[in-house]
Protein backbone atom coordinates (compact mmCIF):
# COMPACT_ATOMS: atom_id res chain seq x y z
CA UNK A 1 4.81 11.50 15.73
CA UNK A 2 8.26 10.06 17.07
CA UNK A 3 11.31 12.19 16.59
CA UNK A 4 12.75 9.16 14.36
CA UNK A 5 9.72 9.47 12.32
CA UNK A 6 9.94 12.90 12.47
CA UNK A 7 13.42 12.50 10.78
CA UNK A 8 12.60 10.28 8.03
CA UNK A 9 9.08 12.75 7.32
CA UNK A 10 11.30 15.78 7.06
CA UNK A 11 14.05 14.15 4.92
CA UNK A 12 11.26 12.94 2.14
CA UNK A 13 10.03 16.55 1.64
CA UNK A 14 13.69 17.48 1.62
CA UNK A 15 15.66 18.61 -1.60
CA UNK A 16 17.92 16.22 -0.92
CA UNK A 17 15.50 13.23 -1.42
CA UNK A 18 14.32 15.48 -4.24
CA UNK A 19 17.53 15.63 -5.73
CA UNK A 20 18.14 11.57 -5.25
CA UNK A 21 15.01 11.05 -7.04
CA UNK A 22 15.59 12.53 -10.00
CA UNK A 23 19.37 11.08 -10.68
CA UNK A 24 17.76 8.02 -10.33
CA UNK A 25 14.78 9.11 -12.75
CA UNK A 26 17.85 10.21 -15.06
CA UNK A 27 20.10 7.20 -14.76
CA UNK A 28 16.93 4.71 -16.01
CA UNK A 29 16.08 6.73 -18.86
CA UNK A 30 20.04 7.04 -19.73
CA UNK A 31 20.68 3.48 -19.40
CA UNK A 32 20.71 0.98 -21.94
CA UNK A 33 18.20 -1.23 -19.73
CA UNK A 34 16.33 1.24 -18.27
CA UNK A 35 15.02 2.69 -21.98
CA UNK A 36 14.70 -0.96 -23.17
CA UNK A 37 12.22 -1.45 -19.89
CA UNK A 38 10.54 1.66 -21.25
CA UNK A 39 10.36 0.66 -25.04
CA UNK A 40 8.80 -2.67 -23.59
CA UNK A 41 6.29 -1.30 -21.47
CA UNK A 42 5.50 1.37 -24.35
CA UNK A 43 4.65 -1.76 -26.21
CA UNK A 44 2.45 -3.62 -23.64
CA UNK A 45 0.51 -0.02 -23.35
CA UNK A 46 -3.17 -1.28 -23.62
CA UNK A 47 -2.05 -4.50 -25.65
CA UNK A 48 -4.86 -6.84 -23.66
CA UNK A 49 -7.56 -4.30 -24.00
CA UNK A 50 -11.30 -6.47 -23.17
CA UNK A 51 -9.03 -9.47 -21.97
CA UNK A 52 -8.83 -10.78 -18.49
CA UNK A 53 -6.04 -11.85 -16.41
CA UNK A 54 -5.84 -13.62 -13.10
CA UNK A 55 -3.21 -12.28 -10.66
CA UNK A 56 -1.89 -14.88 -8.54
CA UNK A 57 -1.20 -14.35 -4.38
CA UNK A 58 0.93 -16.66 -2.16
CA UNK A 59 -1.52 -17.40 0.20
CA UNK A 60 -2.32 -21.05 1.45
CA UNK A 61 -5.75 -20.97 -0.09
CA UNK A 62 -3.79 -21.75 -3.24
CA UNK A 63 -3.39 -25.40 -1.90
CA UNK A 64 -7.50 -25.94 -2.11
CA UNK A 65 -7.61 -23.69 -5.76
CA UNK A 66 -7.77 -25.67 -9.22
CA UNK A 67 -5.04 -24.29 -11.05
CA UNK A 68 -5.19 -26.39 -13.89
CA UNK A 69 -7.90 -24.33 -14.85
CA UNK A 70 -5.20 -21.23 -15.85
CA UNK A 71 -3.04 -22.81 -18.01
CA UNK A 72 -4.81 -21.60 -21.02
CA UNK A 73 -5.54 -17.76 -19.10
CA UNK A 74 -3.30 -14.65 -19.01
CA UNK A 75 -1.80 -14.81 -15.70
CA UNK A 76 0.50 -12.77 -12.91
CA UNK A 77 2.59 -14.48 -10.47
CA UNK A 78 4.02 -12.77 -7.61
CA UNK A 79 7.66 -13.29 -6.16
CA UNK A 80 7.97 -16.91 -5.46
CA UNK A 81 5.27 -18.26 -7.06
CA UNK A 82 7.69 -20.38 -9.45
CA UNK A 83 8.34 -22.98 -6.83
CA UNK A 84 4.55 -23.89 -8.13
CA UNK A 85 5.82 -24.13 -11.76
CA UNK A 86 6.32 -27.86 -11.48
CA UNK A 87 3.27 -28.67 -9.87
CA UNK A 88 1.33 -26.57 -12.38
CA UNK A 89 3.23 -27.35 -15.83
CA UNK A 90 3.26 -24.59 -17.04
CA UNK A 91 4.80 -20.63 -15.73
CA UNK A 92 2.60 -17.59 -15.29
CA UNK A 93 2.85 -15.04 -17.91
CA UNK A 94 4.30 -12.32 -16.02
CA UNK A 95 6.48 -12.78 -12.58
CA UNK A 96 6.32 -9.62 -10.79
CA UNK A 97 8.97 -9.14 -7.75
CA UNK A 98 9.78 -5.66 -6.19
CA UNK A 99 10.80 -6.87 -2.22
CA UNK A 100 14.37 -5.74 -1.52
CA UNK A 101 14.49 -8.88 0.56
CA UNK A 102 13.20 -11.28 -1.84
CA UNK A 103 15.86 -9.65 -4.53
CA UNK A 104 18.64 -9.91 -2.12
CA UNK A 105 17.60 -14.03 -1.66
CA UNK A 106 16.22 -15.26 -4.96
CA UNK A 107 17.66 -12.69 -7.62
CA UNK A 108 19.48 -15.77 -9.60
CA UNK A 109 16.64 -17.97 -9.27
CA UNK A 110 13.79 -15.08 -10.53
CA UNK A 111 16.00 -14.18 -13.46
CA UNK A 112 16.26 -17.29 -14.30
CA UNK A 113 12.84 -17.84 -14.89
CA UNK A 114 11.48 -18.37 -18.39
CA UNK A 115 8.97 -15.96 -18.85
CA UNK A 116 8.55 -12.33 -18.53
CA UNK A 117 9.81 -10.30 -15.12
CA UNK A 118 9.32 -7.22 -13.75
CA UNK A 119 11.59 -6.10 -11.42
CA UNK A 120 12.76 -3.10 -9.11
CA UNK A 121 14.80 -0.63 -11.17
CA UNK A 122 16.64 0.22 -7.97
CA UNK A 123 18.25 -2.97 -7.66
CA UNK A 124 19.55 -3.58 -11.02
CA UNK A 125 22.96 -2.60 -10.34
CA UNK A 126 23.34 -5.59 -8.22
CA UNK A 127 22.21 -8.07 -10.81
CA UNK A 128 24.49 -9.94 -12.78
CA UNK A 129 24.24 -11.50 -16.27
CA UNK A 130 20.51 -9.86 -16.58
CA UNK A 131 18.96 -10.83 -19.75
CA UNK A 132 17.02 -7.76 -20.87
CA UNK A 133 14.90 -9.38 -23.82
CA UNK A 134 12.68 -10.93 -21.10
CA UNK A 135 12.94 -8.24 -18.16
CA UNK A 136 11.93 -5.16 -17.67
CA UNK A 137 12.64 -2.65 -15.16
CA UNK A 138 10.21 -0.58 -13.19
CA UNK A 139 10.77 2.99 -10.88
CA UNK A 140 8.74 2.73 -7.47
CA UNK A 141 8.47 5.77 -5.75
CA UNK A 142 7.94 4.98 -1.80
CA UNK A 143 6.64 8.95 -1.13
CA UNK A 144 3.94 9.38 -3.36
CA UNK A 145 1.29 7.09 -2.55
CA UNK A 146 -1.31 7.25 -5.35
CA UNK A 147 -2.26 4.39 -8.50
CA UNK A 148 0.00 4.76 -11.52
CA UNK A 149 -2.26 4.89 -14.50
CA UNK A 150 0.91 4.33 -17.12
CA UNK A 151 3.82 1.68 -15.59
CA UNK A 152 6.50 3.80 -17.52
CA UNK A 153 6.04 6.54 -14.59
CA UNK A 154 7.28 5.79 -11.08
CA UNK A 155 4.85 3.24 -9.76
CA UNK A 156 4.27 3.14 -5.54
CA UNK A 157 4.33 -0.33 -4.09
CA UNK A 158 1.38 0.01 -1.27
CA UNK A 159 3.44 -2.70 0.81
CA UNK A 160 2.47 -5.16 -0.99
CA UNK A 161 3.63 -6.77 -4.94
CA UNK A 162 0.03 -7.42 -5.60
CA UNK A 163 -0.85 -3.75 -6.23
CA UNK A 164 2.44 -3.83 -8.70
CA UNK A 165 0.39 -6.14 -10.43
CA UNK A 166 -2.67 -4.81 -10.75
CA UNK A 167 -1.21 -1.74 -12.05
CA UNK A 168 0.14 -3.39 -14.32
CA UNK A 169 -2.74 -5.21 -15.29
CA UNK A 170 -4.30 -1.78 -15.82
CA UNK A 171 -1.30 -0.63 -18.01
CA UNK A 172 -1.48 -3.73 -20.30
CA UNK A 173 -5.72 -2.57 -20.88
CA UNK A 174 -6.81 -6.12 -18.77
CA UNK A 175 -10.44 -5.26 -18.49
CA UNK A 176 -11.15 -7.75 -15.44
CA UNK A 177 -9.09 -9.07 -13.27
CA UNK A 178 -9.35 -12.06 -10.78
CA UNK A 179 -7.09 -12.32 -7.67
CA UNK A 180 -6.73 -15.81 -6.43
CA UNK A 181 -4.65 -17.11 -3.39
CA UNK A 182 -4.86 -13.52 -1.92
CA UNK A 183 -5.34 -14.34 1.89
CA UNK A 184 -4.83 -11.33 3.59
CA UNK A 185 -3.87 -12.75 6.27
CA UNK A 186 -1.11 -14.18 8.35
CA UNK A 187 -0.73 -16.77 11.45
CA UNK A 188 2.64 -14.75 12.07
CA UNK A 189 2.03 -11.73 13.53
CA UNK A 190 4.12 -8.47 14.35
CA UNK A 191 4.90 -4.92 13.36
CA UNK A 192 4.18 -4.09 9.73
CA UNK A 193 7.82 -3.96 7.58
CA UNK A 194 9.95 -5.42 10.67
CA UNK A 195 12.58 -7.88 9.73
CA UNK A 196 12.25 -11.10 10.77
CA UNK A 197 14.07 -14.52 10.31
CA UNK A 198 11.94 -17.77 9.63
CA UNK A 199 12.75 -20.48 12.19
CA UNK A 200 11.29 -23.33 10.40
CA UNK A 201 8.60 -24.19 7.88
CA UNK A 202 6.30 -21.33 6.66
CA UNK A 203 2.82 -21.17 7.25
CA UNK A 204 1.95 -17.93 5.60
CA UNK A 205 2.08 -19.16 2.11
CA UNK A 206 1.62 -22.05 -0.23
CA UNK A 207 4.73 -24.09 0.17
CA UNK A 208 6.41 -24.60 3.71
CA UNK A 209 9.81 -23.82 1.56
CA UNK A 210 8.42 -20.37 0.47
CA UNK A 211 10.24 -18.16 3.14
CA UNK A 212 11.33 -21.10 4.91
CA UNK A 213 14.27 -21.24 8.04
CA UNK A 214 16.66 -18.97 7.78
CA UNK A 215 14.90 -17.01 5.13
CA UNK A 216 14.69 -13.09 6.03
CA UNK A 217 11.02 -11.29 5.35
CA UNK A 218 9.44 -8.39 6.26
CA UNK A 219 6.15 -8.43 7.75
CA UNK A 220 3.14 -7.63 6.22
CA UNK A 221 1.28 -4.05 6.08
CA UNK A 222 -2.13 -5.16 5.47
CA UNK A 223 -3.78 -1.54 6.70
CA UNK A 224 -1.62 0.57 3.53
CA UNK A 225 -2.53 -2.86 1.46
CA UNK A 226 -6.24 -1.99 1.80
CA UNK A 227 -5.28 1.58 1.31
CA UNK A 228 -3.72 1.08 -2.18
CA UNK A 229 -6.78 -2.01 -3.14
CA UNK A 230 -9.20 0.94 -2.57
CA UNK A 231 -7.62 3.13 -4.85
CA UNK A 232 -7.05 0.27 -7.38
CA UNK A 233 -10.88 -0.24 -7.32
CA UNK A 234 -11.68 3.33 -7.88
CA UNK A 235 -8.99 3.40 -10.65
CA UNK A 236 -10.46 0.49 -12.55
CA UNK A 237 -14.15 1.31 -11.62
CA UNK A 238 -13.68 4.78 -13.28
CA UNK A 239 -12.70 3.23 -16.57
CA UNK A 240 -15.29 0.54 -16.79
CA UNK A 241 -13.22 -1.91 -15.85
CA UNK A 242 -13.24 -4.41 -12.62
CA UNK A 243 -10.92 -6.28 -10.01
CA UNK A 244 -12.60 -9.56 -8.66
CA UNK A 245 -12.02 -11.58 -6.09
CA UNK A 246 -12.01 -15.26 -6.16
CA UNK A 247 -9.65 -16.15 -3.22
CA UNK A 248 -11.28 -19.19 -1.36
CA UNK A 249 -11.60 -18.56 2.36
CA UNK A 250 -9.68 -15.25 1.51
CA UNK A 251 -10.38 -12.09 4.17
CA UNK A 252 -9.76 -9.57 1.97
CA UNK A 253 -13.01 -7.20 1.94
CA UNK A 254 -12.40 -4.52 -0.80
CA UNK A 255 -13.24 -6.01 -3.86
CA UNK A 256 -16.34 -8.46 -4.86
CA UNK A 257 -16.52 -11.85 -4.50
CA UNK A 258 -16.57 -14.19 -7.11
CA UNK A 259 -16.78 -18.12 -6.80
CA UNK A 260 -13.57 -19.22 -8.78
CA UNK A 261 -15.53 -22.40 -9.97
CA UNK A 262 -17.80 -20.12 -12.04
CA UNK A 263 -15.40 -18.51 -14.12
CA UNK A 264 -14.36 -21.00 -16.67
């Protein structure tokens, strides 16, 4: 292990990261949006029990995927995925966004989405003119590595928003749910989480515009992705539930394969 790693190991098992963790634990359940984000996901607790839900990925495979077909389905859509909502007619149920980056970019533009958000607790202080009727609030906790059975407990991101999702697809009781336009993969290439700045059009997703030039993204961490989709399987395997995948082309190997043109 590298001394800098070393560093940033010792100061998560410190009490000082101990200590930061819990006033932020205290400030969400003090504050008047933080215990509205838990009265709404109190509410949502098992609500779609024996539904299913389709949780929308980013990936370029959504460009050969009928999504016509979902209008009438329950539906998660990840980050950016509203640059689709004219092209599809209609918005996904939930828009789930948790990347610091994407926040920091795109705040104005995800909150001003009509349809309900979940978003990173952490940076609510630097959103303005929130409307809290239609957004709730989540903790992530970056240490403790592990599937969150109940969304009003601190929920860990395994570096990617799709696991978000599917923990909250467990939350809400979804008894199957289909991931579509999850690639897993990437033409652009690097060390996991390094900032990078796009110098043109992007490849990596649906839409050339999606973290187009000048945009700043991290890349991806597809080894602790398949870490946390192993754990999501297990998680929804032990209650009798499933995750499917339906991703055309997609190289994601944890989860079975479904043909997407045999669901509806």
């Amino acid at each position: 292990m590298s001394r800098s790693a070393d560093h940033v190991r010792q100061f998560y098992m410190s009490g000082m990261y101990r200590l930061y963790v819990l006033k932020k634990r205290i400030g969400y359940q003090l504050s008047p949006a933080g215990r509205q984000s838990l009265q709404h996901l109190a509410g949502l607790k098992d609500r779609y029990f024996g539904e299913r839900c389709f949780i929308i990925g980013n990936g370029p495979s959504l460009k050969n995927t009928d999504l016509s077909r979902l209008q009438t389905e329950f539906t998660f859509g990840l980050n950016r995925i509203y640059l689709l909502y004219p092209e599809l007619g209609f918005t996904t149920t939930f828009l789930v966004s948790i990347n610091q980056l994407v926040m920091e970019q795109c705040a104005q533009e995800i909150l001003g989405q009509q349809t309900t958000k979940f978003l990173p607790w952490n940076f609510y202080p630097h959103i303005k003119g929130c409307k809290y009727a239609d957004t709730i609030f989540l903790q992530t906790d970056v240490n403790r590595p592990g599937f969150t059975l109940d969304a009003r407990r601190p929920i860990w991101a395994g570096a990617t928003v799709t696991y978000i999702a599917m923990q909250l697809a467990y939350h809400m009781g979804f008894e199957r749910v289909i991931l579509i336009g999850v690639d897993h993969s990437f033409v652009t290439t690097g060390k996991a989480h390094a900032e990078v700045v796009s110098q043109g059009n992007d490849p990596n997703h649906f839409s050339p515009d999606y973290f187009g030039k000048g945009f700043r993204w991290q890349l991806p961490d597809l080894e602790t992705s398949e870490i946390a989709y192993r754990k999501a399987r297990q998680a929804y395997e032990s209650r009798g539930h499933q995750i499917m995948d339906a991703t055309i082309g997609g190289k994601l190997t944890v989860f079975p394969k479904v043909d997407y043109a045999t669901l509806f």
